[in-house]
N, C-alpha and C. Protein backbone atom coordinates (compact mmCIF):
# COMPACT_ATOMS: atom_id res chain seq x y z
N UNK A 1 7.71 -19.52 -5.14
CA UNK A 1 7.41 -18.29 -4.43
C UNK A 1 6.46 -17.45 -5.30
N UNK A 2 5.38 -16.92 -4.86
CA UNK A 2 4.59 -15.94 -5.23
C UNK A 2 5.08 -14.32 -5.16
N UNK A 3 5.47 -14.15 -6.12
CA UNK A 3 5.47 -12.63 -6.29
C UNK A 3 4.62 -12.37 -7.43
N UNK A 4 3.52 -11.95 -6.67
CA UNK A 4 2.16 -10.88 -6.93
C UNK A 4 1.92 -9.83 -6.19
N UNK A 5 2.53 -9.51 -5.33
CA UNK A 5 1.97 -8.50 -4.14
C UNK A 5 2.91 -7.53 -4.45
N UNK A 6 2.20 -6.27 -4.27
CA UNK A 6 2.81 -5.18 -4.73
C UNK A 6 2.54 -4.61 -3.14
N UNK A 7 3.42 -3.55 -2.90
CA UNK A 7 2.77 -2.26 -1.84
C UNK A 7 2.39 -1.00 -2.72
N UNK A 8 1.64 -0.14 -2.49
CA UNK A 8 1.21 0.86 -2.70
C UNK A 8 1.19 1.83 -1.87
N UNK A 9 1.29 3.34 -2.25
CA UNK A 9 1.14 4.37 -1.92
C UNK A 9 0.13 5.34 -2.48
N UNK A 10 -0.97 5.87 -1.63
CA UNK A 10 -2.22 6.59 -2.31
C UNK A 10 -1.91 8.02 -1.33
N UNK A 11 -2.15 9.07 -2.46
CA UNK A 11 -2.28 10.56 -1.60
C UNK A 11 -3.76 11.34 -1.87
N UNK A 12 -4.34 11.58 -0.55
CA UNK A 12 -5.32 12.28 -1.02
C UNK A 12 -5.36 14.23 -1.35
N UNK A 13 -6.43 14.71 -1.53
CA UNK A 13 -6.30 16.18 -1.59
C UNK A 13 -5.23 17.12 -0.75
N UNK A 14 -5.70 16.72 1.02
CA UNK A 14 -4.69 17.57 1.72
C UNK A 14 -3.55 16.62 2.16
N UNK A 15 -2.61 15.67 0.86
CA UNK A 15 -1.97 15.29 1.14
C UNK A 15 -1.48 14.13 2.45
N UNK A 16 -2.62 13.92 2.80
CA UNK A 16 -2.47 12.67 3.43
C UNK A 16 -2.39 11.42 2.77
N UNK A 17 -1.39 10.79 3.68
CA UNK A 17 -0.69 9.46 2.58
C UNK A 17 -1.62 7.93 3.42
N UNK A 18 -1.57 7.00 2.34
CA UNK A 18 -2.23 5.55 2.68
C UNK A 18 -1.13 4.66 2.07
N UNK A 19 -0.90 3.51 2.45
CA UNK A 19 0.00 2.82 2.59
C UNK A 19 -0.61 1.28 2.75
N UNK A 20 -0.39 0.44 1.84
CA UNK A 20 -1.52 -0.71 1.24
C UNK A 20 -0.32 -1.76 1.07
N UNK A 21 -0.70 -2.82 0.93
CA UNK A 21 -0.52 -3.78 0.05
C UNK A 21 -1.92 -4.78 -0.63
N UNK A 22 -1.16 -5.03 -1.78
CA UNK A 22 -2.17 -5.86 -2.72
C UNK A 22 -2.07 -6.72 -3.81
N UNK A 23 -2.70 -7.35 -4.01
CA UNK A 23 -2.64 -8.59 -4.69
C UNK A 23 -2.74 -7.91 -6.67
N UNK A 24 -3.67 -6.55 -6.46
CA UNK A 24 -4.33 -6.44 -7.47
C UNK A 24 -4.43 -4.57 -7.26
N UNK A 25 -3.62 -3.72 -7.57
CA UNK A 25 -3.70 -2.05 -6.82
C UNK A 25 -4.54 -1.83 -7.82
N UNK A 26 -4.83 -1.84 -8.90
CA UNK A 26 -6.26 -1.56 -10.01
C UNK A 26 -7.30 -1.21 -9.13
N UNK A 27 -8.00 -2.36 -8.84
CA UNK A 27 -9.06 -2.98 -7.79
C UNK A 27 -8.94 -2.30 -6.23
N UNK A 28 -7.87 -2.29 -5.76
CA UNK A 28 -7.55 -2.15 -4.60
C UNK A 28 -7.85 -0.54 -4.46
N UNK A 29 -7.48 0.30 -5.19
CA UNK A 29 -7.54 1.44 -5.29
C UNK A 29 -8.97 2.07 -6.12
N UNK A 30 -9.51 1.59 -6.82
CA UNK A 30 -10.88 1.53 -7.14
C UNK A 30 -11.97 0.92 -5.63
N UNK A 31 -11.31 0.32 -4.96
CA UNK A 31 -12.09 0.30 -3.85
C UNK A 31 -11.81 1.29 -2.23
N UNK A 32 -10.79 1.14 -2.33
CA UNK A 32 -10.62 2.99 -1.44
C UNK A 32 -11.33 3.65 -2.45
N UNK A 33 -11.77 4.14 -3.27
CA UNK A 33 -12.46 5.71 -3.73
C UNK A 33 -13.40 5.57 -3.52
N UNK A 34 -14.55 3.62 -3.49
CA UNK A 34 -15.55 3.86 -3.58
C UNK A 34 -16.03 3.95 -2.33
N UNK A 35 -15.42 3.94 -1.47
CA UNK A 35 -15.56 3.48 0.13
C UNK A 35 -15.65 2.50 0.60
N UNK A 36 -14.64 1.75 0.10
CA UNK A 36 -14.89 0.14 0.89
C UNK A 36 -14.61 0.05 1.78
N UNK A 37 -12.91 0.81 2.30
CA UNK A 37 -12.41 0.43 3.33
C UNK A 37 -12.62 1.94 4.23
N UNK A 38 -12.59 1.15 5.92
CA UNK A 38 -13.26 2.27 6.54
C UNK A 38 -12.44 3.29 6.76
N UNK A 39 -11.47 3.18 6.82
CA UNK A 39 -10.34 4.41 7.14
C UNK A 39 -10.56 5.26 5.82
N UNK A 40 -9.81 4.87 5.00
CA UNK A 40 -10.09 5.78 3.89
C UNK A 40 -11.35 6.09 3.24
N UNK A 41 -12.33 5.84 3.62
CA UNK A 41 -13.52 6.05 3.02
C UNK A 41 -13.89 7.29 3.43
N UNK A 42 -13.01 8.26 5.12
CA UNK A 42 -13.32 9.35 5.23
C UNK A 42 -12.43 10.09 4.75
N UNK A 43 -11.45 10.15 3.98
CA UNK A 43 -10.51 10.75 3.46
C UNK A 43 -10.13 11.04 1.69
N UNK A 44 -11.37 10.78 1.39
CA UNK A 44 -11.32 10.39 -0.59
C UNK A 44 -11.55 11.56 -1.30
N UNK A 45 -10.97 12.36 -2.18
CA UNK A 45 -10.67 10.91 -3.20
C UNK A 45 -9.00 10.63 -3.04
N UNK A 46 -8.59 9.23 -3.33
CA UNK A 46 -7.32 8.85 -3.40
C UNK A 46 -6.80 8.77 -4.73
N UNK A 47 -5.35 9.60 -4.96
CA UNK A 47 -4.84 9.08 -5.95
C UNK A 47 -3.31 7.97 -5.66
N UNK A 48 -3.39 6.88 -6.50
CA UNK A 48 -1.97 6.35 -6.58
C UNK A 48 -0.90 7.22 -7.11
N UNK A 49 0.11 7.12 -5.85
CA UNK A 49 1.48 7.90 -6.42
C UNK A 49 2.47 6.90 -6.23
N UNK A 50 2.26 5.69 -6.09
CA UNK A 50 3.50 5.09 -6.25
C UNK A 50 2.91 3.30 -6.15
N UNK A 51 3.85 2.42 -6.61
CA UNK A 51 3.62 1.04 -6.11
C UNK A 51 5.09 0.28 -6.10
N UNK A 52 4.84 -0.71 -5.54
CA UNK A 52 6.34 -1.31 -5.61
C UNK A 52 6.26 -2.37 -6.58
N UNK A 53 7.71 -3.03 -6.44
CA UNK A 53 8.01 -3.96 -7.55
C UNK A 53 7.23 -5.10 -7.02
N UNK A 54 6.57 -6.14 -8.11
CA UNK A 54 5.96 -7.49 -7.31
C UNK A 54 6.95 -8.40 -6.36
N UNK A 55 6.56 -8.57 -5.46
CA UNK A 55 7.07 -9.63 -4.33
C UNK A 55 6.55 -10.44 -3.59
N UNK A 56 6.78 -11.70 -2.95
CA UNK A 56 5.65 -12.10 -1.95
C UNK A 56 5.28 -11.35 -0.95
N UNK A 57 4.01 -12.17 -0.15
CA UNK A 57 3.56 -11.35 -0.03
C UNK A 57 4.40 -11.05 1.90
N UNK A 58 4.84 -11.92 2.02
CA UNK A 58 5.61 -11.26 3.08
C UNK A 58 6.79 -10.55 3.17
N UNK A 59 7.30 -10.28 2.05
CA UNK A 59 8.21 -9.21 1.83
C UNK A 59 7.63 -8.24 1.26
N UNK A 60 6.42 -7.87 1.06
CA UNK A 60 5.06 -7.06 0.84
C UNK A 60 4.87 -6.36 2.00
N UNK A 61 4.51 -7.05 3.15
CA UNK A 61 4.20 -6.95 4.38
C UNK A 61 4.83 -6.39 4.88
N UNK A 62 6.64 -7.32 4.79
CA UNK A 62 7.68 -6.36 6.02
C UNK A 62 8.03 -4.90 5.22
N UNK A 63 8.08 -4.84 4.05
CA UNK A 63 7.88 -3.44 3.43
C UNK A 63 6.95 -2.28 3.90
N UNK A 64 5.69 -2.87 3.12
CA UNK A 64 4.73 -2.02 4.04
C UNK A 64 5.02 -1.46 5.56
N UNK A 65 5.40 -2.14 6.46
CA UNK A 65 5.67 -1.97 7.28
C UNK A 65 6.97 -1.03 8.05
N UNK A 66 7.96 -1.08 7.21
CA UNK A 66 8.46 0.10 7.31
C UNK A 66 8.58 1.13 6.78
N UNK A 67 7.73 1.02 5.60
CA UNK A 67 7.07 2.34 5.31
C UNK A 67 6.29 3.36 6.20
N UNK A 68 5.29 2.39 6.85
CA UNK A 68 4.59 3.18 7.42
C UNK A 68 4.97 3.80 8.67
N UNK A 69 6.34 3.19 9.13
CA UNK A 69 7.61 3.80 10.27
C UNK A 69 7.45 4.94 10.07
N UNK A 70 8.34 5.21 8.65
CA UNK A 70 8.76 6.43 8.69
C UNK A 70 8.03 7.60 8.31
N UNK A 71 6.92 7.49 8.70
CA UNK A 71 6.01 8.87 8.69
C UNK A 71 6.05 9.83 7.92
N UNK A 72 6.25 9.17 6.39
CA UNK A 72 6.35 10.17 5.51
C UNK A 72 8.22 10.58 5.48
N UNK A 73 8.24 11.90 4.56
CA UNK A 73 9.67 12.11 4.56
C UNK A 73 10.49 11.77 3.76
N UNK A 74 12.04 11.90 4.09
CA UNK A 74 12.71 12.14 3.30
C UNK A 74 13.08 9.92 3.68
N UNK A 75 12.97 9.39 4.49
CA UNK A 75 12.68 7.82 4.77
C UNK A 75 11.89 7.43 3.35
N UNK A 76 10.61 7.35 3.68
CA UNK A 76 9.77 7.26 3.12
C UNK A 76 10.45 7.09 1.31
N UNK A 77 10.52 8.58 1.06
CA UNK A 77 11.31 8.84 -0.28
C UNK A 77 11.99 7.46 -0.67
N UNK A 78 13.22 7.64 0.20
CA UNK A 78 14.02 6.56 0.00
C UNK A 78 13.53 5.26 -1.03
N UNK A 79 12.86 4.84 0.45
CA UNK A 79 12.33 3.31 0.42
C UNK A 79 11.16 3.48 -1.24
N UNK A 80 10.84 4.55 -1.13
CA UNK A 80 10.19 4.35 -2.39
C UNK A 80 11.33 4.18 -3.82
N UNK A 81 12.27 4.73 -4.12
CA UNK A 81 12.99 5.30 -4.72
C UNK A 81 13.67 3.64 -5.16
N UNK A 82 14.02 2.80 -3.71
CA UNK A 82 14.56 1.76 -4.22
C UNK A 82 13.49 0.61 -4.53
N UNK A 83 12.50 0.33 -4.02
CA UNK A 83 11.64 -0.67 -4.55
C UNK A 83 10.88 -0.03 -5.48
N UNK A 84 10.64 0.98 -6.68
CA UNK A 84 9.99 1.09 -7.12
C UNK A 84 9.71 0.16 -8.64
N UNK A 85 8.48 0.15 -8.86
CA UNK A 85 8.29 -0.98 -10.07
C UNK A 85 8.77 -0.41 -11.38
């Protein structure tokens, strides 16, 4: 099993949150600032406030994924709180 994949969490200025996974959040997040990706490229600059512990990458995925459920919050918190790296 591959555990390399992290999820990530990026906040920008007025606090709007991004919600990633990646092989590599260094890179990954050096490329949201520069504008790679199109969503966030109107919302920069991003900082990382959080990443998770390495996992594959589909328990990467189903993570991410209910992260991005819970719309922020006291959820959110949580789920960060227990996978954190």
């Amino acid at each position: 099993m591959n555990l390399r994949h992290q999820v990530y969490v990026l906040r920008n200025l007025t606090d709007r949150l991004y919600i990633g996974v990646t092989g590599n959040v260094a890179i990954r997040v050096t490329q949201h600032n520069a504008g790679s990706s199109e969503w966030t490229s109107k919302y920069r600059p991003w900082d990382l406030i959080w990443t998770s512990q390495s996992m594959s990458l589909g328990d990467a995925r189903r993570l991410e994924n209910i992260m991005k459920r819970q719309k922020g919050g006291d959820g959110l918190n949580t789920l960060m709180k227990e996978y954190a790296s």
